[in-house]
Structure formats: C-alpha cells, structure tokens
Protein backbone atom coordinates (compact mmCIF):
# COMPACT_ATOMS: atom_id res chain seq x y z
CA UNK A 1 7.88 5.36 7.91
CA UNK A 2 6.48 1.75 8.85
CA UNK A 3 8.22 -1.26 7.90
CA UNK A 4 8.12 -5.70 8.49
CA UNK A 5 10.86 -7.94 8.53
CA UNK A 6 11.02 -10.87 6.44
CA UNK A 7 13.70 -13.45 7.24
CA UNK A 8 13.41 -17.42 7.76
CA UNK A 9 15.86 -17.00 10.66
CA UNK A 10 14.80 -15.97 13.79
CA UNK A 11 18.15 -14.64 15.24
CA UNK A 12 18.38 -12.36 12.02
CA UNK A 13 14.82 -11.09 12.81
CA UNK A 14 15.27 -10.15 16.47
CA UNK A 15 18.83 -8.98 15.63
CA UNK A 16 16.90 -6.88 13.03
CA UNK A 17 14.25 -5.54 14.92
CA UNK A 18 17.02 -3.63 17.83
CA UNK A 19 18.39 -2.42 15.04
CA UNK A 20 14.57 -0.71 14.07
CA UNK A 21 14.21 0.35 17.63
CA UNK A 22 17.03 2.34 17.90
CA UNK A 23 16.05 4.71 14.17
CA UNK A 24 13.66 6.48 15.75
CA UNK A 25 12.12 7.41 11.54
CA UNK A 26 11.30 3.57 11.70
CA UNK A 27 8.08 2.02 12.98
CA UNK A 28 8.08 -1.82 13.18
CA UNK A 29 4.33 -3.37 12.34
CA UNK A 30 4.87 -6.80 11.38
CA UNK A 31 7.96 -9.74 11.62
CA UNK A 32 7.34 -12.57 9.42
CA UNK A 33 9.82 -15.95 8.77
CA UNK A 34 8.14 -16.34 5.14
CA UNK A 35 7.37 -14.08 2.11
CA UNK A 36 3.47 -15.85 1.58
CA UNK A 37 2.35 -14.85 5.36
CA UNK A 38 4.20 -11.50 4.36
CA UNK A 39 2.06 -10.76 1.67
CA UNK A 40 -1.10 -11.70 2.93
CA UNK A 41 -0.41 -8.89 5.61
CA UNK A 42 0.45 -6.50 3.22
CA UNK A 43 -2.89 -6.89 1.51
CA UNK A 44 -4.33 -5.62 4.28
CA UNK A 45 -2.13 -2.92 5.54
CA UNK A 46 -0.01 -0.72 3.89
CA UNK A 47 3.57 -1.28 3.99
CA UNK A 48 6.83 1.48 3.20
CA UNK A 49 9.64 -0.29 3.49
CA UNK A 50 10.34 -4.33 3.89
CA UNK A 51 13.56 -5.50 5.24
CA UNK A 52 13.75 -8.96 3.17
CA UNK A 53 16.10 -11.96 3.13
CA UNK A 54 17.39 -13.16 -0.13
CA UNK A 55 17.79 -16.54 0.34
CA UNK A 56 14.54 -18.39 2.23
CA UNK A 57 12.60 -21.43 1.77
CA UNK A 58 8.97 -21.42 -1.09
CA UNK A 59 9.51 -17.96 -2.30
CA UNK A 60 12.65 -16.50 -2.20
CA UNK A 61 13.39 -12.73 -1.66
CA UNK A 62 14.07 -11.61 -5.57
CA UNK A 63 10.73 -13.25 -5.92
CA UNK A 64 8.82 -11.48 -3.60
CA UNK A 65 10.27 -8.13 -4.41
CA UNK A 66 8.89 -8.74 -7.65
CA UNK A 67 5.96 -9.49 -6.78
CA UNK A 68 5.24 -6.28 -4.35
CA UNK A 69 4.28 -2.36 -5.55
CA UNK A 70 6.62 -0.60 -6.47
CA UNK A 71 5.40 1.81 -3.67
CA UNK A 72 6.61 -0.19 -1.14
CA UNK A 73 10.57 -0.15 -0.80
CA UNK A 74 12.85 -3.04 -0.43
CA UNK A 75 16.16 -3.19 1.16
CA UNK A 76 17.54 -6.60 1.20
CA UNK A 77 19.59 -8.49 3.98
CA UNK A 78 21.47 -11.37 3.20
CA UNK A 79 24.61 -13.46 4.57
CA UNK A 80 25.74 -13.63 0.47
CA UNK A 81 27.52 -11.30 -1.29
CA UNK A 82 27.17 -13.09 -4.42
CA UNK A 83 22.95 -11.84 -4.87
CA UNK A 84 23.79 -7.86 -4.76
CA UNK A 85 23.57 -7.92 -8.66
CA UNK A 86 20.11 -9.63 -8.47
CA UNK A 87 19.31 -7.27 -5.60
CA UNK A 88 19.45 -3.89 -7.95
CA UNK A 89 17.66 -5.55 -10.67
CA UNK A 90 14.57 -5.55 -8.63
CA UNK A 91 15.03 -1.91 -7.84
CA UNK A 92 16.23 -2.68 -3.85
CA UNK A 93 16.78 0.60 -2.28
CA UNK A 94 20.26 -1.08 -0.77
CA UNK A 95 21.79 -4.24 0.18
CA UNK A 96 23.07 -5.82 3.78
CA UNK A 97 25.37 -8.26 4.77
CA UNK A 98 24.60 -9.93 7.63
CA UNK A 99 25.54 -8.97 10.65
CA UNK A 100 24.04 -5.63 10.22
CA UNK A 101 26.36 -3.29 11.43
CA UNK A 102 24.28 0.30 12.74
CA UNK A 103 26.21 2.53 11.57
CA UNK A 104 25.64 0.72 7.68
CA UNK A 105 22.09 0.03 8.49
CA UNK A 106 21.30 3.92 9.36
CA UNK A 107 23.11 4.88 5.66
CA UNK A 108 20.52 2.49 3.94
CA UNK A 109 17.83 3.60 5.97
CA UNK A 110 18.29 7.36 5.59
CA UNK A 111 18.46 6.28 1.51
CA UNK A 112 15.02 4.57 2.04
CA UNK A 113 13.65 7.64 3.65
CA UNK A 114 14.61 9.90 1.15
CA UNK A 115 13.44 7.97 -1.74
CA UNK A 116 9.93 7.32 0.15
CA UNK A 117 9.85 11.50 0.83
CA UNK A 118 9.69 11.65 -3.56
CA UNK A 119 6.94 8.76 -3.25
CA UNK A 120 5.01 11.39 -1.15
CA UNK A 121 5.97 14.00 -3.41
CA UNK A 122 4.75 12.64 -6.51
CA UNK A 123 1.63 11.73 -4.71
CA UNK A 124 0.74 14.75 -3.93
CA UNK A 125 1.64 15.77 -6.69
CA UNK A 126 -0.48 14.01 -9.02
CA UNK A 127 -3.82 15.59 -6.89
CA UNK A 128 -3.63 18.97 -6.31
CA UNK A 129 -5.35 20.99 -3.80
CA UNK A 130 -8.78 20.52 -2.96
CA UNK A 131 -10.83 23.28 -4.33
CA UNK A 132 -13.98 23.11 -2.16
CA UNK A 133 -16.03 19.76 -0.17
CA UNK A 134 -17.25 19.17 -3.62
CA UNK A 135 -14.17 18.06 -6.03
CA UNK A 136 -11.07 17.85 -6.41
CA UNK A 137 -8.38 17.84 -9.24
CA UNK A 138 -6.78 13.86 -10.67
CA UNK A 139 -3.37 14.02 -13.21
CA UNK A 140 -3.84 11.68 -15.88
CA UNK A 141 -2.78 11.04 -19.25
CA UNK A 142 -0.68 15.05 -19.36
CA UNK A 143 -3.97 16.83 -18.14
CA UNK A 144 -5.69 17.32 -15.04
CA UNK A 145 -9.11 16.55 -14.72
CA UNK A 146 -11.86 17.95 -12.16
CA UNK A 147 -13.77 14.98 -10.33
CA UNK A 148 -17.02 15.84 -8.41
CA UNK A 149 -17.00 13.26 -5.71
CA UNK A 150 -20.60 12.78 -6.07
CA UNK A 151 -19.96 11.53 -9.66
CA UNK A 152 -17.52 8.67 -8.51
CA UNK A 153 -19.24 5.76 -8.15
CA UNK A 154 -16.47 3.17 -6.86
CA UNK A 155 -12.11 3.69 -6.96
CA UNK A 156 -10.68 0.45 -7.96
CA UNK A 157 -6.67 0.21 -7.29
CA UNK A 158 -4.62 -1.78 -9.59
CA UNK A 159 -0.29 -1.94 -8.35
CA UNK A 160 0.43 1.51 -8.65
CA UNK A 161 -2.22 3.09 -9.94
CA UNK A 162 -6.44 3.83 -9.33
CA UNK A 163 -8.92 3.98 -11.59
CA UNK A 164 -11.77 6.45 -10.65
CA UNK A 165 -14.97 4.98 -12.06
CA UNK A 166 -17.65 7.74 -12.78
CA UNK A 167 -20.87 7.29 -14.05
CA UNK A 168 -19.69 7.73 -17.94
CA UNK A 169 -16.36 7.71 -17.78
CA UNK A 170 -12.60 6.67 -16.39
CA UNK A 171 -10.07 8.24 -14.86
CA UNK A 172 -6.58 6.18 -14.47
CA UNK A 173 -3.97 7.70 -12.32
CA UNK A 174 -0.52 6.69 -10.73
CA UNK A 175 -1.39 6.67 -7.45
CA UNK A 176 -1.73 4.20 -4.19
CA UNK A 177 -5.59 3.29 -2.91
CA UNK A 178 -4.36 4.39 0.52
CA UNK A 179 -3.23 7.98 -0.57
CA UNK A 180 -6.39 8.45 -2.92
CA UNK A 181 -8.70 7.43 0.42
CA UNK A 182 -6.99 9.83 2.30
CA UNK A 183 -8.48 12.70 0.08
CA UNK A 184 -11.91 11.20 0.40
CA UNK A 185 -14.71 12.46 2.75
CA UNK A 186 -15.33 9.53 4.94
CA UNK A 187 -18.89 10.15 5.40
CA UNK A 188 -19.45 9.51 1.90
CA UNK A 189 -17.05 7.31 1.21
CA UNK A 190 -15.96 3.62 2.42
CA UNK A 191 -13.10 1.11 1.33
CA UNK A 192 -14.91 -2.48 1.45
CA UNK A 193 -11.88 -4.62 0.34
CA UNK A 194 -8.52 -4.48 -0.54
CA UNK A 195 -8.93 -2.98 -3.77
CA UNK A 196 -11.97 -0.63 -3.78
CA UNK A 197 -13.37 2.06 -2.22
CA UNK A 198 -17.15 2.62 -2.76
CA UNK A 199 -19.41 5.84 -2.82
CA UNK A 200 -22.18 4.84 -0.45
CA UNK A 201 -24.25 7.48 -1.95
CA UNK A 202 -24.51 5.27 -5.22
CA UNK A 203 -25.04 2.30 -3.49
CA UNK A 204 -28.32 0.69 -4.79
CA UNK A 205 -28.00 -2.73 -3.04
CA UNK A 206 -26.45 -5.30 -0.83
CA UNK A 207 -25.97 -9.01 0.27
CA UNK A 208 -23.84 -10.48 2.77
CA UNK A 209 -21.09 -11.04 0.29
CA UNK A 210 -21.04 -8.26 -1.86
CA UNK A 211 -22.31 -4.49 -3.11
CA UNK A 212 -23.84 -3.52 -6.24
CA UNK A 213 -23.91 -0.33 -8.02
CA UNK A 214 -25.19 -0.08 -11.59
CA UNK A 215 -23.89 -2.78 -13.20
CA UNK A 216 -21.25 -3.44 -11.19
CA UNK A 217 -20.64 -6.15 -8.37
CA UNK A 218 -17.72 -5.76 -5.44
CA UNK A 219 -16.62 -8.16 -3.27
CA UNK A 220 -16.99 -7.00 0.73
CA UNK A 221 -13.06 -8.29 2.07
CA UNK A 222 -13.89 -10.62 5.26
CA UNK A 223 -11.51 -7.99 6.97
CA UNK A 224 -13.56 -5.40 5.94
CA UNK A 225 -17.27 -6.55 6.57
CA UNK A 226 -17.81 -5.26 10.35
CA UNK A 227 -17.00 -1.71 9.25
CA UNK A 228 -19.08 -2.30 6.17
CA UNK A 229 -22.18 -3.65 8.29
CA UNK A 230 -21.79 -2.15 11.68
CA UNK A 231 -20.61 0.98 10.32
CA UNK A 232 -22.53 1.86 6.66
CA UNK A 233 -25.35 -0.41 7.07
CA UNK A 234 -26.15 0.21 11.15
CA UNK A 235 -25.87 4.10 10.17
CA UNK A 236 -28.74 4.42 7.48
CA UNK A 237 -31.03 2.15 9.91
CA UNK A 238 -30.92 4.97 12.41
C-alpha cells in the first residue's frame, strides 16, 4: 500500500518516514509540509493512505481530509489530544500522538491495511470477471450491466465513482478511475487527464489542447500530453 506524509514540521516528517521504512506493507511516494502541494500530487497519482497533521498553516488537516476520496485513507498525527473527536468525524482510520511510538504506529497501520483490503474487495466486486477481449460486466443501480468496450466512448471519474459514457447511454458506478483503467485494454484505450479515459477508436479529432468525440470536448492534462502525442498520435502516423 503507498502512502505521503503531510506535516508542516520537518522533524515530524523525517521522524515519520523511519517509521514507514521499517513496515515493510508501506511504500513511501511523496513528503509534503502543506495540504495544497499535497493535493496537487494526488491529482496526479493515486494515493492509499495519507499520514496528515491536524494542526498546519492555510488548510488544516480536518480540511483536507474532507476534501480527499473517500478511497484514499487518512490516519492523522498530531501533538493534541484535544482534535481526536474531529479526527473520527472525517472518517480517519486512527489517530497519533506525537511522538509516534512503533509499536502504536504498526496497530494503526495494520487497521489501515485491512480496511484498504475491503476497498479492493468491493472493487472488484462491483466488475466481475471479464467474459472475453470484448466486454465486460459494470454493477450499477442493483443490476449488472454488460459493456462492449467498443461501445464506450470516454470514462469520466467523479470522487468515488465513474461514469461510462456509451454512445446512447450511461453507466454510473462506485468505483476509482485507476481501478476501472486497470480493466481496460491499453491498446484501445488511453487516460488523457486526470479525470478521463478516452476510447481512441472513437476519436474523430484533435488539437493541441484537447480531444473531441461526438459532441463532446476533453481537456488533454499538461501531465498527460507526451503520452497522448508521442504515444496515440506518433502510433497511427506509422
């Protein structure tokens, strides 16, 4: 399970990240000293667990875990007793007083990895097996529904959900972008920002900035645009 620190103090984050390098579940990708630079990362990479500060300068901790999917868990680290309560009204997988002692950080870990296991679970879950290379099966609204990939024009992903746009019709599941693209032949299919994935089969035209199929216009994400272009684009040349 990957995880990033946030924490305004830079003792707390290095005393932090021993701590990850001795769980040998844990993978550290990121250390940030502010919840805005912490966000902008996680639009762009996908994030299980955040070790978070309470009490920090702009946005505080009980903000940000407000702001973030519920798919990504929280366990808070704080010098102040007083902000447990606050803590479990976000939904914070646990709560540490600073200094983190191991032993007390492994217990809240091993609760994070548990919880994340029935994330995966319900995933999975909510697709079931692929059939053949040609569709597969979505869960949504008490019934499951047989996509044809060829019919999916573009995947959009809203919090904790996707909507699978077809040609007459949508499909809204609970579900992260991330697990849904996983599924996906990647031949056919490409994400081109942070929120959609595109069927480069349907594909009828393109600008520097942005796709269109049918009627509808996507943004290409700056961080996405070389694998768009040199990728996609450099492909159907040859």
């Amino acid at each position: 399970m990957n995880c990033i620190i946030v924490d305004d103090e830079p003792l707390a984050r290095e005393a932090m990240k021993l701590l990850i390098e001795e769980t040998n579940d844990l993978q550290l990708i990121g250390s940030f000293n502010n919840a805005a630079t912490a966000s902008d990362f996680m639009e762009q990479h996908g994030v299980d667990l955040v070790f978070l500060d309470i009490q920090m300068p702009g946005i505080t901790g009980i903000e940000f875990a407000r702001m973030i999917s519920k798919r990504t868990l929280v366990i808070f680290t704080t010098a102040y007793t007083e902000y447990a309560l606050d803590s479990y009204e976000v939904d914070a997988i646990d709560y540490l007083i600073k200094p983190v002692e191991q032993e007390r950080f492994q217990k809240a870990v091993d609760k994070a990895l548990s919880y994340h296991s029935l994330l995966l679970k319900e995933e999975k879950e909510a697709i079931e097996t692929i059939v053949a290379a040609e569709y597969f099966f979505v869960k949504a609204e008490r019934r499951y529904f047989k996509v044809n990939f060829s019919d999916i024009l573009f995947i959009e992903g809203l919090k904790d959900y996707v909507i699978i746009q077809l040609n007459d019709q949508r499909i809204i599941t609970r579900m992260s972008l991330k697990a849904i693209f996983d599924l996906l032949p990647k031949t056919t299919f490409l994400r081109v920002n942070k929120s959609y994935i595109v069927n480069t089969d349907h594909i009828e035209s393109f600008d520097n900035n942005d796709i269109f199929i049918k009627s509808y216009e996507i943004a290409i994400g700056n961080s996405y645009r070389d694998d768009f272009f040199e990728g996609f684009v450099m492909r159907q040349r040859l």
